[in-house]
N, C-alpha and C. Protein backbone atom coordinates (compact mmCIF):
# COMPACT_ATOMS: atom_id res chain seq x y z
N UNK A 1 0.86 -1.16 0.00
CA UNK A 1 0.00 0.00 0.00
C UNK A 1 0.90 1.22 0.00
N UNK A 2 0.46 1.99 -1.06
CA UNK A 2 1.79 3.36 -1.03
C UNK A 2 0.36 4.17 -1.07
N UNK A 3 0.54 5.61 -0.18
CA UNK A 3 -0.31 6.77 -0.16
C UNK A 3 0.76 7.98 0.06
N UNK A 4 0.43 9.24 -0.97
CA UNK A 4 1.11 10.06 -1.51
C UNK A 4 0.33 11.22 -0.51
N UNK A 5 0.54 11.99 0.38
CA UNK A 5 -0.20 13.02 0.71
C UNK A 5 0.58 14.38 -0.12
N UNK A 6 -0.39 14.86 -1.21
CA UNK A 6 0.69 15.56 -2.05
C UNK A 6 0.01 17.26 -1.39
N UNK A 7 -1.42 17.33 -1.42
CA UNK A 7 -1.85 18.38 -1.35
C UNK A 7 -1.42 19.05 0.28
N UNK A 8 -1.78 20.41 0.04
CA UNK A 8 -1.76 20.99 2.14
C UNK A 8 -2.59 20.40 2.38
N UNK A 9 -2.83 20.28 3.73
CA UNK A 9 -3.61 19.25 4.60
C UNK A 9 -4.20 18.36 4.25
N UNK A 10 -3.74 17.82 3.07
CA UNK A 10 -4.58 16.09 2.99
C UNK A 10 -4.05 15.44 4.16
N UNK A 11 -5.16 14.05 4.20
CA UNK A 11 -5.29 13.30 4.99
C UNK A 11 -5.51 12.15 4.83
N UNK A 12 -4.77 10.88 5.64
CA UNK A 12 -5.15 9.34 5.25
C UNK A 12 -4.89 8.68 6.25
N UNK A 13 -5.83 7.99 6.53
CA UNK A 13 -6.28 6.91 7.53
C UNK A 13 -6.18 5.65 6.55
N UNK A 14 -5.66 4.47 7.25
CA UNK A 14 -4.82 3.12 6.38
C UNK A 14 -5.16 2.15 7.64
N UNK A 15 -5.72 1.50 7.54
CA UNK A 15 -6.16 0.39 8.83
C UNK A 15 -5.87 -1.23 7.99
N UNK A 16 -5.27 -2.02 8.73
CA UNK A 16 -5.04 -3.13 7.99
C UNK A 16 -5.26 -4.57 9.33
N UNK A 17 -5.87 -5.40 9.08
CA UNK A 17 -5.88 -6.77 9.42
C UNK A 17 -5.94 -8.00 8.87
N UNK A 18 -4.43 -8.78 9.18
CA UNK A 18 -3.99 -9.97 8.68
C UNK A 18 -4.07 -11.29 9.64
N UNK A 19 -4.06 -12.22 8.78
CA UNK A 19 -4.25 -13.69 9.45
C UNK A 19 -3.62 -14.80 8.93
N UNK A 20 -2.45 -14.98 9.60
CA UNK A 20 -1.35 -15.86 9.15
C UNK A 20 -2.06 -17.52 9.50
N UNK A 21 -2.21 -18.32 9.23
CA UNK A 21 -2.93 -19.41 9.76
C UNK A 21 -2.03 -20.57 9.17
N UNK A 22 -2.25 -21.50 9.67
CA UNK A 22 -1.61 -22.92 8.43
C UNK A 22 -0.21 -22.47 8.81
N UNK A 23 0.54 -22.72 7.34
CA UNK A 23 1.92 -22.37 7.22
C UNK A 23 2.54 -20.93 6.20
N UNK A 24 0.60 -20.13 6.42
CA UNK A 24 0.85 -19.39 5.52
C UNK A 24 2.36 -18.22 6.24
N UNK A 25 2.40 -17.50 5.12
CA UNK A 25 3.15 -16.28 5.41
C UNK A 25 2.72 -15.01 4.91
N UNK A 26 2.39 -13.82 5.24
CA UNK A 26 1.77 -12.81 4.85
C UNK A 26 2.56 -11.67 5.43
N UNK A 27 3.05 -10.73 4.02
CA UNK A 27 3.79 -9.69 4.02
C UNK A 27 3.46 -8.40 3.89
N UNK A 28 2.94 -7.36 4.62
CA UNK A 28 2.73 -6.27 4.24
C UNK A 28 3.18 -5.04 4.89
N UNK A 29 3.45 -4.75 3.58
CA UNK A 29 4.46 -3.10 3.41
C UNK A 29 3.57 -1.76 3.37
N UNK A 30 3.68 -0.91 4.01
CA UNK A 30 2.97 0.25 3.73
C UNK A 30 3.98 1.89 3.77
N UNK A 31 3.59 2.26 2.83
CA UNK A 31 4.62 3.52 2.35
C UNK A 31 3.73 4.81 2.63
N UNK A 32 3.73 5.61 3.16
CA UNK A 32 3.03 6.97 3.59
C UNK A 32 4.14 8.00 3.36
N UNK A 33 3.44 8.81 2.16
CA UNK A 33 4.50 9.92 2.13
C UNK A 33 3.60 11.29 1.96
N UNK A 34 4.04 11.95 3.26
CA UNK A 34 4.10 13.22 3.24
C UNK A 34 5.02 14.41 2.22
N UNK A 35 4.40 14.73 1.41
CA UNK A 35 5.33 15.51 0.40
C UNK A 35 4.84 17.21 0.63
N UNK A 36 3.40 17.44 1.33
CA UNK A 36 3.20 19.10 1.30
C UNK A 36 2.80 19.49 2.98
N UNK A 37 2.87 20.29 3.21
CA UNK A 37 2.68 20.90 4.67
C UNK A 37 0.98 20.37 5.25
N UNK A 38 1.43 20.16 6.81
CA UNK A 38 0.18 20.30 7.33
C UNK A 38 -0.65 19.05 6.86
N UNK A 39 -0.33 18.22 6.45
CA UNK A 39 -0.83 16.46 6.00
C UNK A 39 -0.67 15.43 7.19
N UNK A 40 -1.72 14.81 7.47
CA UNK A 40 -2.06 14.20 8.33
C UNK A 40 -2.25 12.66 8.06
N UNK A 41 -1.58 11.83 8.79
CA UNK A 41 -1.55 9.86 8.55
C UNK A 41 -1.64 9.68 10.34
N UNK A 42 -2.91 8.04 9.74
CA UNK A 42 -3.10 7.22 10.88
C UNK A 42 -3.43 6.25 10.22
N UNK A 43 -2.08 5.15 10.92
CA UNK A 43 -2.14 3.70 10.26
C UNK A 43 -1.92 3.02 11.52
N UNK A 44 -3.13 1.89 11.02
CA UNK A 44 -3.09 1.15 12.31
C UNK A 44 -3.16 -0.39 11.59
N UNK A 45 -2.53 -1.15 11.81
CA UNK A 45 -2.78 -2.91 11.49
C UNK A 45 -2.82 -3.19 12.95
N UNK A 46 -3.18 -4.60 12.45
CA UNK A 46 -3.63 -5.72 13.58
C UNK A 46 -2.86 -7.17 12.69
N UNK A 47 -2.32 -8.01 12.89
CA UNK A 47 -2.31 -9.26 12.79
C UNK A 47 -2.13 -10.50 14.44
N UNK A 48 -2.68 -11.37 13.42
CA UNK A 48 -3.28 -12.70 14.14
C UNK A 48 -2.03 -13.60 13.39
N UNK A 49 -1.62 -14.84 14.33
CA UNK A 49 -1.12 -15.84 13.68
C UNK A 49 -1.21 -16.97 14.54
N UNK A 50 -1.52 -18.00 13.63
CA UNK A 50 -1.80 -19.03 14.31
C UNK A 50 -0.70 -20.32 13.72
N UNK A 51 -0.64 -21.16 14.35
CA UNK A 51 -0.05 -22.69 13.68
C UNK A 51 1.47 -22.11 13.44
N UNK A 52 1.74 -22.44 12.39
CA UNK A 52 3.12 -21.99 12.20
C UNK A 52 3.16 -20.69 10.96
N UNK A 53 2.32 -20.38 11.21
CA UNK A 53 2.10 -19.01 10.48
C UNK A 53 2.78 -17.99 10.91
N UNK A 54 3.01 -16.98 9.79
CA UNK A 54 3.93 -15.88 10.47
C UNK A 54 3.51 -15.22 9.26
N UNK A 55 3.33 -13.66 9.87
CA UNK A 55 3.10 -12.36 9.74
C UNK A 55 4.26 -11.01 9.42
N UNK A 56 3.80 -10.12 8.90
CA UNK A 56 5.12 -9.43 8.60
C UNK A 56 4.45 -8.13 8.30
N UNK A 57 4.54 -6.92 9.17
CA UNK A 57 4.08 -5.48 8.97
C UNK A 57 5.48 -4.89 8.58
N UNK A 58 5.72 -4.36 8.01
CA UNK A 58 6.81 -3.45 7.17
C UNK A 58 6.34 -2.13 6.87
N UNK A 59 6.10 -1.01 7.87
CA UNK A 59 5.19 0.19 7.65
C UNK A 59 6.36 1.06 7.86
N UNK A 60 6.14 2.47 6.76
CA UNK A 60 7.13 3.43 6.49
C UNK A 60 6.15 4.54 6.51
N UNK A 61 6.79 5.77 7.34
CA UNK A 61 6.05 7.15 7.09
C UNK A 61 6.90 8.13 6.86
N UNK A 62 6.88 8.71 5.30
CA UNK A 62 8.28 9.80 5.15
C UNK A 62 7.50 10.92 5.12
N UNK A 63 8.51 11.74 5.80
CA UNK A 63 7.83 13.07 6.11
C UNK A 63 9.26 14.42 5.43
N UNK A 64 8.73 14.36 3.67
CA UNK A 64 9.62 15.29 3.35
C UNK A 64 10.06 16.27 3.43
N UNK A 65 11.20 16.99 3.16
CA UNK A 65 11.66 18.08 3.57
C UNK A 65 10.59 19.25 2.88
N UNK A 66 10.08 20.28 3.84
CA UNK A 66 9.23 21.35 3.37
C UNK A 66 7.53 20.82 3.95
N UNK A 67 7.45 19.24 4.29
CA UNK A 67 6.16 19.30 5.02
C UNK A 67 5.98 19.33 6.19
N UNK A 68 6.35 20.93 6.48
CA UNK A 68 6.54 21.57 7.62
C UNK A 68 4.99 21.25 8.52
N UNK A 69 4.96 20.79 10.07
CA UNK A 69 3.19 21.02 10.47
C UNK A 69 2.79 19.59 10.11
N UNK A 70 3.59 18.74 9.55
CA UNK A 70 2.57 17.14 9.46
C UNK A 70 2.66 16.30 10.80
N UNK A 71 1.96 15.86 10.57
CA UNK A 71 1.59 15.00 11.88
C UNK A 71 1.53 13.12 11.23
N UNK A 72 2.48 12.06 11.89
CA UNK A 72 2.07 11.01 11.19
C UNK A 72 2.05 9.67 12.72
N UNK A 73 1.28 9.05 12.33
CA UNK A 73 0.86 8.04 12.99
C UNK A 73 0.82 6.57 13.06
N UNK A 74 1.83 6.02 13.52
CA UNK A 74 1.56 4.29 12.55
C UNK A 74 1.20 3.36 14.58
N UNK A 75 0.78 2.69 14.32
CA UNK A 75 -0.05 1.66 15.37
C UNK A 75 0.37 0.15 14.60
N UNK A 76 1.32 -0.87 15.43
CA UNK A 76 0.83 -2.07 15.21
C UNK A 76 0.76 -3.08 16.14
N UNK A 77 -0.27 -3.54 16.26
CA UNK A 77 -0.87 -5.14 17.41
C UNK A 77 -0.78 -6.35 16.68
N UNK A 78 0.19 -7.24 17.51
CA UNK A 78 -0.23 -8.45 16.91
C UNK A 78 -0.59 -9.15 17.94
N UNK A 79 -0.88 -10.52 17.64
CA UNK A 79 -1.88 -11.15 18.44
C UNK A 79 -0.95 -12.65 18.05
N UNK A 80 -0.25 -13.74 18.56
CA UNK A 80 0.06 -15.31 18.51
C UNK A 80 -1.09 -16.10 19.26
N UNK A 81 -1.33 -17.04 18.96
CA UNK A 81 -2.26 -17.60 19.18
C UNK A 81 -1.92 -19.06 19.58
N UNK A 82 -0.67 -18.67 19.19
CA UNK A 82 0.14 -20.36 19.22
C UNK A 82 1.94 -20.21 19.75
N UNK A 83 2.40 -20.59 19.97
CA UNK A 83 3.60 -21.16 19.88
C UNK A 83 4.92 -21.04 18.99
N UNK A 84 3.77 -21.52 17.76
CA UNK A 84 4.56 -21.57 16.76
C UNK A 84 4.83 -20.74 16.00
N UNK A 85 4.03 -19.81 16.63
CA UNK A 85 3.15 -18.74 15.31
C UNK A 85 4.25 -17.74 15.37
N UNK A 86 4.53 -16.83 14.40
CA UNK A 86 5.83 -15.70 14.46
C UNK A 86 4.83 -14.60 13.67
N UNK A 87 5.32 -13.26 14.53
CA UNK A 87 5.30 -11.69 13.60
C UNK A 87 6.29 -10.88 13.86
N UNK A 88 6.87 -10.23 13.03
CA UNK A 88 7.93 -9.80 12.76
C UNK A 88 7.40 -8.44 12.60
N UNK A 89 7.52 -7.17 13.29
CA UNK A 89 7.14 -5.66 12.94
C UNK A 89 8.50 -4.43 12.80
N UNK A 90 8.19 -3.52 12.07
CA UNK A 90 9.17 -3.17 12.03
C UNK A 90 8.30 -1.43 11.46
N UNK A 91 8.15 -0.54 12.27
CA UNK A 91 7.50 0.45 11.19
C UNK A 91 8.70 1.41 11.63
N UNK A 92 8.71 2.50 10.78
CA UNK A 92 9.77 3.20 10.16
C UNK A 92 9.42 4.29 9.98
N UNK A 93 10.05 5.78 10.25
CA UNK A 93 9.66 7.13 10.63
C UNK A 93 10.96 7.23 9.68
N UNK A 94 10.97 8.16 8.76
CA UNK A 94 12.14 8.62 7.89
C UNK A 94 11.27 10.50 8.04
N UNK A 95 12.10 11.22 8.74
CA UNK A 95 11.70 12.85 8.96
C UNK A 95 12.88 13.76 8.30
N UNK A 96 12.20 14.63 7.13
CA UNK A 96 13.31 15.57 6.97
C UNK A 96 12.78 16.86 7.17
N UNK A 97 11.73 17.10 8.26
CA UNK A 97 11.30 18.16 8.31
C UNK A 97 11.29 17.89 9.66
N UNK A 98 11.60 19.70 10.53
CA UNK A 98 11.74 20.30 11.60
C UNK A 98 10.53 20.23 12.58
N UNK A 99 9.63 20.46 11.89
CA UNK A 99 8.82 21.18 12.19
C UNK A 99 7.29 20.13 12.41
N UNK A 100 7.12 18.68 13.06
CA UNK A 100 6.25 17.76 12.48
C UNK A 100 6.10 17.19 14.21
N UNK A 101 4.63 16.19 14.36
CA UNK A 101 4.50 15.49 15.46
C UNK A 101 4.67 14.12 14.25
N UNK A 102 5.48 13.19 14.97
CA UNK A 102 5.29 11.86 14.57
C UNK A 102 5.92 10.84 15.88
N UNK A 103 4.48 9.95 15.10
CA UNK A 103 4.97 8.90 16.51
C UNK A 103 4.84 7.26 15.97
N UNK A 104 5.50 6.19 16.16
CA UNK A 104 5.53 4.89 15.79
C UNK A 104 5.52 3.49 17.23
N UNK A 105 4.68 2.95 16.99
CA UNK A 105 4.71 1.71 18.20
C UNK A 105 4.05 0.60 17.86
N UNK A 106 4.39 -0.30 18.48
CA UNK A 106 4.29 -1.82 17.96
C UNK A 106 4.12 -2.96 19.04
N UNK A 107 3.30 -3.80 19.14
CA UNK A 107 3.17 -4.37 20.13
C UNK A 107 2.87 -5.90 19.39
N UNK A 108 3.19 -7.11 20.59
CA UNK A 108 3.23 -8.72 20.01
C UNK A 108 3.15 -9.35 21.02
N UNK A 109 1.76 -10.03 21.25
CA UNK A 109 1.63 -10.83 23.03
C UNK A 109 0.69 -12.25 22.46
N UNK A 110 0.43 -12.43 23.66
CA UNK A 110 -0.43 -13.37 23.53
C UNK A 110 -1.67 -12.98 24.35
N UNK A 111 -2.97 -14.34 24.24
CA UNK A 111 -3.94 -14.04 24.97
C UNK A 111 -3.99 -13.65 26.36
N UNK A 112 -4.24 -12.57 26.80
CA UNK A 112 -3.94 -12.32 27.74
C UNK A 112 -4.55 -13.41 29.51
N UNK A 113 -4.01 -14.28 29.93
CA UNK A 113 -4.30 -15.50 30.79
C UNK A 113 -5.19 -14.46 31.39
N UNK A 114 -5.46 -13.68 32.23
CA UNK A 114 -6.05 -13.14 33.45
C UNK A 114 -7.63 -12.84 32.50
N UNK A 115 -7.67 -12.40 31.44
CA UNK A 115 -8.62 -12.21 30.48
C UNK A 115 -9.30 -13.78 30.34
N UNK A 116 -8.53 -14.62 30.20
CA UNK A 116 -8.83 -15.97 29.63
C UNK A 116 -9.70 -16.54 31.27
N UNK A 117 -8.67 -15.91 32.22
CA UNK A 117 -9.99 -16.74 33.52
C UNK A 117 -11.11 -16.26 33.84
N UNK A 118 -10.86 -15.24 33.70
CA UNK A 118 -11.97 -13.81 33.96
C UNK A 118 -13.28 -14.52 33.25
N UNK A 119 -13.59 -14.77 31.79
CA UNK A 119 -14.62 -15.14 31.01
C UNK A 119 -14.66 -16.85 31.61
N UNK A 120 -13.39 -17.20 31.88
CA UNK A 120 -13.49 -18.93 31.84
C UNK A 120 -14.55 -19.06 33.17
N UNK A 121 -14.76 -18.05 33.95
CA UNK A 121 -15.01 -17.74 35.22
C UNK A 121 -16.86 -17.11 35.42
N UNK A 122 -16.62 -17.17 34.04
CA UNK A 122 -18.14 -16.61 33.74
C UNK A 122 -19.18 -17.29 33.16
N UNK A 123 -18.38 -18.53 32.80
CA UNK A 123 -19.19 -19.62 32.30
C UNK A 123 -18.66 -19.96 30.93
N UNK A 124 -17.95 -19.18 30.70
CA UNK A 124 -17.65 -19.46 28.88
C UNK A 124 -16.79 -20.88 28.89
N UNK A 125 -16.48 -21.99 28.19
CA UNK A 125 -15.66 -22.49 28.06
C UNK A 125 -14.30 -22.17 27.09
N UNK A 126 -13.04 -23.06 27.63
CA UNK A 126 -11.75 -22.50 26.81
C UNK A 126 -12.11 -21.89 25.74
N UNK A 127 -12.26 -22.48 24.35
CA UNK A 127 -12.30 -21.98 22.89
C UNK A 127 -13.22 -20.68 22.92
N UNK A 128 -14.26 -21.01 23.29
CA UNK A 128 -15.59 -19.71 23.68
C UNK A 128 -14.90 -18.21 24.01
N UNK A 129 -13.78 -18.94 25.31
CA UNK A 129 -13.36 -17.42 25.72
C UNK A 129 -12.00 -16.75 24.93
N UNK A 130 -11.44 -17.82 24.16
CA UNK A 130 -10.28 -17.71 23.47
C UNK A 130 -10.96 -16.57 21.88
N UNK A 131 -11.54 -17.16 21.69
CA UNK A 131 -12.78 -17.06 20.71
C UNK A 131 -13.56 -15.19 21.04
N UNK A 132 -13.72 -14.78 21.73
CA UNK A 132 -14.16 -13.71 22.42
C UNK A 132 -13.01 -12.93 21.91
N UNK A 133 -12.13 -13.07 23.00
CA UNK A 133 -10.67 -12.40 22.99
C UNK A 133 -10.28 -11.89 21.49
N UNK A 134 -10.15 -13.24 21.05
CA UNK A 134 -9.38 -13.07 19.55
C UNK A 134 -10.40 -12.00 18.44
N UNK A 135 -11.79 -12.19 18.82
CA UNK A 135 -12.61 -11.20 17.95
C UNK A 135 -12.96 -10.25 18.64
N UNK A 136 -12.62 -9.79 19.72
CA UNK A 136 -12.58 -8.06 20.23
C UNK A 136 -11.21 -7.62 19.53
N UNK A 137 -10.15 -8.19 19.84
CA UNK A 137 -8.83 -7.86 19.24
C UNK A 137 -8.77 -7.01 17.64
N UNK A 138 -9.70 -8.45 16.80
CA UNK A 138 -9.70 -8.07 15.22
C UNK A 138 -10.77 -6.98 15.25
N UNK A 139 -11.76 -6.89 16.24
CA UNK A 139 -12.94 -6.06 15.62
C UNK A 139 -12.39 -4.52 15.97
N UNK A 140 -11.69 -4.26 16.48
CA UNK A 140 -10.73 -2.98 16.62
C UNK A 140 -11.00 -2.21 15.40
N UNK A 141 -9.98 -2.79 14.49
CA UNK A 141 -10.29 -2.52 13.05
C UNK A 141 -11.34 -2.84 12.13
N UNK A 142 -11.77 -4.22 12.59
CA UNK A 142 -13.10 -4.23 11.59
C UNK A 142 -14.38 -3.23 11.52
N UNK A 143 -14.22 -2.43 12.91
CA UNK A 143 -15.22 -1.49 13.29
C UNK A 143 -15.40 -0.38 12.41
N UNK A 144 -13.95 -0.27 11.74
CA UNK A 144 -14.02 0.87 10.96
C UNK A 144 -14.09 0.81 9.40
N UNK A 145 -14.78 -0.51 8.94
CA UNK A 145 -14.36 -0.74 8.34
C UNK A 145 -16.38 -0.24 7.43
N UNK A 146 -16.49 1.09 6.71
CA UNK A 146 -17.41 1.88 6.55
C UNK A 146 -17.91 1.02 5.50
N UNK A 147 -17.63 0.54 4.26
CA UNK A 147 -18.59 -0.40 3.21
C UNK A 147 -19.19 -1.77 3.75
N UNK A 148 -20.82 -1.54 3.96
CA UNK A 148 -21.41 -2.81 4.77
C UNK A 148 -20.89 -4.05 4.40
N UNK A 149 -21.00 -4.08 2.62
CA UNK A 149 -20.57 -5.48 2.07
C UNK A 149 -19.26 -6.10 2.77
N UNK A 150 -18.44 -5.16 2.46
CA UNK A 150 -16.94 -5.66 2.96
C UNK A 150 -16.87 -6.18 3.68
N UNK A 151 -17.40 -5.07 5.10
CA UNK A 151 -17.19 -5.82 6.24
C UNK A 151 -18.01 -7.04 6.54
N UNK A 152 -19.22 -6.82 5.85
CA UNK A 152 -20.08 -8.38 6.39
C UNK A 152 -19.09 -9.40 5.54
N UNK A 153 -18.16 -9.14 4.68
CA UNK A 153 -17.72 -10.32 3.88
C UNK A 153 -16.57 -10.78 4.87
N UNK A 154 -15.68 -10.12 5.50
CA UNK A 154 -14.37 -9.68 6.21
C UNK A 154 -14.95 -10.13 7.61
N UNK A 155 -16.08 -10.21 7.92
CA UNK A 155 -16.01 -10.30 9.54
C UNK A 155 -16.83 -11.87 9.31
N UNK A 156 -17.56 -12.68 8.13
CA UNK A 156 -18.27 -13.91 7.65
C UNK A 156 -16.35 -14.74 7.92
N UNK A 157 -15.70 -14.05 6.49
CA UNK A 157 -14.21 -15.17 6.56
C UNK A 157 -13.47 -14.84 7.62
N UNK A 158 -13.65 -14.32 8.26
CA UNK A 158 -12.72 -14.42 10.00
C UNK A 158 -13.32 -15.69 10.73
N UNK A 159 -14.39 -15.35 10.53
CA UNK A 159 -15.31 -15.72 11.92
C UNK A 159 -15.07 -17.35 11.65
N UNK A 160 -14.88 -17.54 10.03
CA UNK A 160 -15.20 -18.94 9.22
C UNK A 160 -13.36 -19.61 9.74
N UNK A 161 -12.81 -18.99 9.99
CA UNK A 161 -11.33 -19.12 10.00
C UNK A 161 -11.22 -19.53 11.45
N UNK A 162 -11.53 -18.29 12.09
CA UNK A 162 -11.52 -18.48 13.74
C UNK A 162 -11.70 -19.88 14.03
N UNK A 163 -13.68 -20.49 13.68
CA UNK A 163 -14.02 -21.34 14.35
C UNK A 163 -13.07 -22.76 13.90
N UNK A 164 -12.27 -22.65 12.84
CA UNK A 164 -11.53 -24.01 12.38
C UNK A 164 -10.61 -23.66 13.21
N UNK A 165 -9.41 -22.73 13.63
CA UNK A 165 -8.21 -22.39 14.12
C UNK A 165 -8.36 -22.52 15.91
N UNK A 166 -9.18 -22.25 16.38
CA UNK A 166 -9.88 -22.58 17.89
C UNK A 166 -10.74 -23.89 17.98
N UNK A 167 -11.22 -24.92 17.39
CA UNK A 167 -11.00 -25.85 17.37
C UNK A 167 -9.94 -26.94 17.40
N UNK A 168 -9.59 -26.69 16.44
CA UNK A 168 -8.17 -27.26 16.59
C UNK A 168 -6.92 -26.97 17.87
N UNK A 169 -7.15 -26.08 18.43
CA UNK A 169 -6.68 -25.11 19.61
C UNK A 169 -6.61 -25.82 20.82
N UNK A 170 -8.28 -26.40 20.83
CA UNK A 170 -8.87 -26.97 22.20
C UNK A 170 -8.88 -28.22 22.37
């Protein structure tokens, strides 16, 4: 994904969620370039990996010389689900201007146990509450995700993914 903020104060919001599962591998790069003053970025991914799957965010925000006043934003969460599972993050602030707020952070855990007793504690069983967890996590981003179709298509093949990947889990 490359986005050009060429005009004064354009603006771009970039939200991304991936799902490494199996033995897949899934790579994504995102390029944000600030080229005119006063241009505004918020990028946020999410990835999931399960099995021996592994994930890969590669996010860049250049903030060229003369886009004095930009402001840029990158967010990434991942989520293992397994053991085996690997994500690799790496986002990237390249600034040749003085004059800018930018900020970059990245985070990679697992289900959080105290979360997992809390629901296990409420009646849910393992997968149920694993299952919970893992789709508050993704719906972060799916929330924003404004074309009905999409998202009913995007939150149908999660959900279709989940229940095989948490089965197998339990």
């Amino acid at each position: 994904i490359t986005v050009v903020l060429a005009g004064t104060g354009a603006t771009a919001t970039v939200d991304g969620l991936f799902l490494a599962d199996g033995h897949r591998h899934i790579d994504n790069r995102t390029l944000l370039e600030h080229q005119a003053p006063a241009t505004t970025s918020r990028e946020s991914f999410r990835g999931l990996a399960d099995g021996h799957g592994r994930g890969v965010f590669n996010g860049k925000a250049i903030v060229h010389e003369g886009a004095q006043k930009s402001n840029a934003r990158q967010v990434n969460r991942n989520l293992l689900l397994t053991t085996g599972a690997e994500i690799d993050a790496k986002p990237a602030l390249e600034i040749y201007a003085d004059d800018v707020q930018c900020g970059h952070g990245t985070t990679t855990g697992q289900l959080d146990p105290n979360a997992l007793f809390y629901l296990r504690s409420r009646g849910l069983s393992e997968p149920e509450a694993r299952s919970a967890l893992t789709r508050a996590f993704a719906g972060a981003v799916l929330a924003r995700v404004d074309e009905p179709a999409l998202a009913r298509h995007v939150h149908d093949e999660l959900d279709r993914r989940l229940v095989r990947l948490l089965e197998v889990a339990a």
